[in-house]
C-alpha atoms as a PDB file:
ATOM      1  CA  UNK A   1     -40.725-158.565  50.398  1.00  0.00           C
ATOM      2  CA  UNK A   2     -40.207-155.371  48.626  1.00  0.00           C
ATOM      3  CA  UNK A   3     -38.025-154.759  45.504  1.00  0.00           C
ATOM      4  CA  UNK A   4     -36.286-152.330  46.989  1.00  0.00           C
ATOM      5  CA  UNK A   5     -34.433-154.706  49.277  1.00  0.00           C
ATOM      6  CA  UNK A   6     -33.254-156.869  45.941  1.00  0.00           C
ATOM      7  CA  UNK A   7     -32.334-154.210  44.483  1.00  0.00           C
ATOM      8  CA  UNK A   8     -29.231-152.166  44.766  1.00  0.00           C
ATOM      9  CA  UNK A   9     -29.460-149.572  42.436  1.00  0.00           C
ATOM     10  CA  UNK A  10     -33.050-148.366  44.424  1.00  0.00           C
ATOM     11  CA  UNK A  11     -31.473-148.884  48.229  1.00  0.00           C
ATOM     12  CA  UNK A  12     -31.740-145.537  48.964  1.00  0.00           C
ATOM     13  CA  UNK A  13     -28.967-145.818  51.891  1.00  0.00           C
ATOM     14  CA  UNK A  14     -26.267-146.599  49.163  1.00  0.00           C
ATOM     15  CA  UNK A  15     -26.746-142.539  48.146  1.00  0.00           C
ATOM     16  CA  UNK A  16     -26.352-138.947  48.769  1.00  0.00           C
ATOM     17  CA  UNK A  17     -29.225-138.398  46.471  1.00  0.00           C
ATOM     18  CA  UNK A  18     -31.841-136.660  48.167  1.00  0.00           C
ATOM     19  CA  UNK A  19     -29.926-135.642  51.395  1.00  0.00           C
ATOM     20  CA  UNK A  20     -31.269-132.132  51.443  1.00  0.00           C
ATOM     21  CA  UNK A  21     -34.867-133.302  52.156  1.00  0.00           C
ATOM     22  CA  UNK A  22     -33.358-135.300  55.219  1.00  0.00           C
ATOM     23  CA  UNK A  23     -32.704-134.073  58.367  1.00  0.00           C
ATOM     24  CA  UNK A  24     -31.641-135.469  62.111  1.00  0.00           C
ATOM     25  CA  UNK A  25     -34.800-136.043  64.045  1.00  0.00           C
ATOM     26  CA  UNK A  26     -35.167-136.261  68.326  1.00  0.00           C
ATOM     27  CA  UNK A  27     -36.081-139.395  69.299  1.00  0.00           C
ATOM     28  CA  UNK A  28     -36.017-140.888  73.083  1.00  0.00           C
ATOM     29  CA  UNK A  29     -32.215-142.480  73.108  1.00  0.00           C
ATOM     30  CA  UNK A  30     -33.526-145.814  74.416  1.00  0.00           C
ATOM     31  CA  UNK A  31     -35.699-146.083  71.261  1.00  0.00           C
ATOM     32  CA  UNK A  32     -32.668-145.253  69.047  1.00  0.00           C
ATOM     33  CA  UNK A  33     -30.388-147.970  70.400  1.00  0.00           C
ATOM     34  CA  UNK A  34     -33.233-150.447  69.832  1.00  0.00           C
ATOM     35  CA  UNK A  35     -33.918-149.553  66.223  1.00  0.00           C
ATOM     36  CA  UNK A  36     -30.216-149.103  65.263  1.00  0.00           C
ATOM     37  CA  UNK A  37     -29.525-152.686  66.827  1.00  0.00           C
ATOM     38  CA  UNK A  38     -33.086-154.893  65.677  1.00  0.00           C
ATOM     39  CA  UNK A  39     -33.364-152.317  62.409  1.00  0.00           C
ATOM     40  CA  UNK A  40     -36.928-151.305  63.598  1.00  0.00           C
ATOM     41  CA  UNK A  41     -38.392-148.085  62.995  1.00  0.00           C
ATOM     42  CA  UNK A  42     -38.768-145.262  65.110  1.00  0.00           C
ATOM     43  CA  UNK A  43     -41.327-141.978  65.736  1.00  0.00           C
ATOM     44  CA  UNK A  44     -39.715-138.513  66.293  1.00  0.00           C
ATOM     45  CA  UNK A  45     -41.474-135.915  68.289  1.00  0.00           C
ATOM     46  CA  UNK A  46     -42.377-134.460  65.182  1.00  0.00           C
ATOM     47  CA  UNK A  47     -44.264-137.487  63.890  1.00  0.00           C
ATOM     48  CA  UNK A  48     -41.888-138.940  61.315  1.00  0.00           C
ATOM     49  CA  UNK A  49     -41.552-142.335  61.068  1.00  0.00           C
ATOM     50  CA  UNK A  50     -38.456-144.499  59.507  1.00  0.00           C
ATOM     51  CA  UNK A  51     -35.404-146.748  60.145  1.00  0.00           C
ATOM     52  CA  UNK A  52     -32.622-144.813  61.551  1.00  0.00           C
ATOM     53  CA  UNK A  53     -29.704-145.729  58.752  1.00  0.00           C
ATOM     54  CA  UNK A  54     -27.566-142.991  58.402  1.00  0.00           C
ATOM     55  CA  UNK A  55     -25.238-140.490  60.385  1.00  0.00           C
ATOM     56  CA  UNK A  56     -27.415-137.546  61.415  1.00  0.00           C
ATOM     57  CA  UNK A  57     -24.374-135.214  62.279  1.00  0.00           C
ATOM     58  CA  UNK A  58     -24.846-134.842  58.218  1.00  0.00           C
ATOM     59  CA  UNK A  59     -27.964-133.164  58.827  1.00  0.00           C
ATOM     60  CA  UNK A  60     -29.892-130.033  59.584  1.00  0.00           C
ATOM     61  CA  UNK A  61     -31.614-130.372  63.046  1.00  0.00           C
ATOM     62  CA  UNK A  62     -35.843-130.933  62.184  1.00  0.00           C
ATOM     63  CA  UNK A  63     -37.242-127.414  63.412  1.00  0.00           C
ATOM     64  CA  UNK A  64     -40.378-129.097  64.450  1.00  0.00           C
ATOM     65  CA  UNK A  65     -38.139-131.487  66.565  1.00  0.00           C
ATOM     66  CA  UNK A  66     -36.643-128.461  68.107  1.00  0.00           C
ATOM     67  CA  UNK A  67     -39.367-126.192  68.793  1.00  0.00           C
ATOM     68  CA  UNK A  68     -40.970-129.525  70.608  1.00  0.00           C
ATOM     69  CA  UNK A  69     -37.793-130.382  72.938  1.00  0.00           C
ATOM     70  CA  UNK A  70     -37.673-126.536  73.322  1.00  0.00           C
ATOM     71  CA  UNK A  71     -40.830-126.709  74.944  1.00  0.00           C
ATOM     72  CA  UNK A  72     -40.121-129.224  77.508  1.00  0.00           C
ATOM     73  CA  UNK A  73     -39.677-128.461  81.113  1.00  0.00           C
ATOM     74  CA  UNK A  74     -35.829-129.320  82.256  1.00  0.00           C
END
């Protein structure tokens, strides 16, 4: 178990500190619901991996992200 978890004052989700390194990420939508409901992580197109926690209409869009689903056929 990490300290993080018993700790409130290091739960990063509790804060605004740091938001401008975060950004909204593309991930498939059936892999979102998952995570968001069993709190597992997820990958992004780009590679990142984390546990979806907050809102990502706060967020710029990842350009890797984009140039990726910009690349797929429709």
């Amino acid at each position: 178990m990490s300290d993080t978890a018993l700790r409130p004052d290091l739960d990063r989700r509790t804060t605004d500190e740091g938001d401008h390194d975060r950004f909204s990420h593309y991930v498939p939508k059936h892999e979102l619901t998952r995570a968001l409901v069993e709190g597992t992580p997820v990958t992004a197109l780009c590679g990142k991996r984390w546990v979806p926690s907050r809102d990502p209409e706060r967020y710029p869009v990842c350009q890797t992200c984009q140039e990726i689903v910009g690349q797929i056929p429709r």
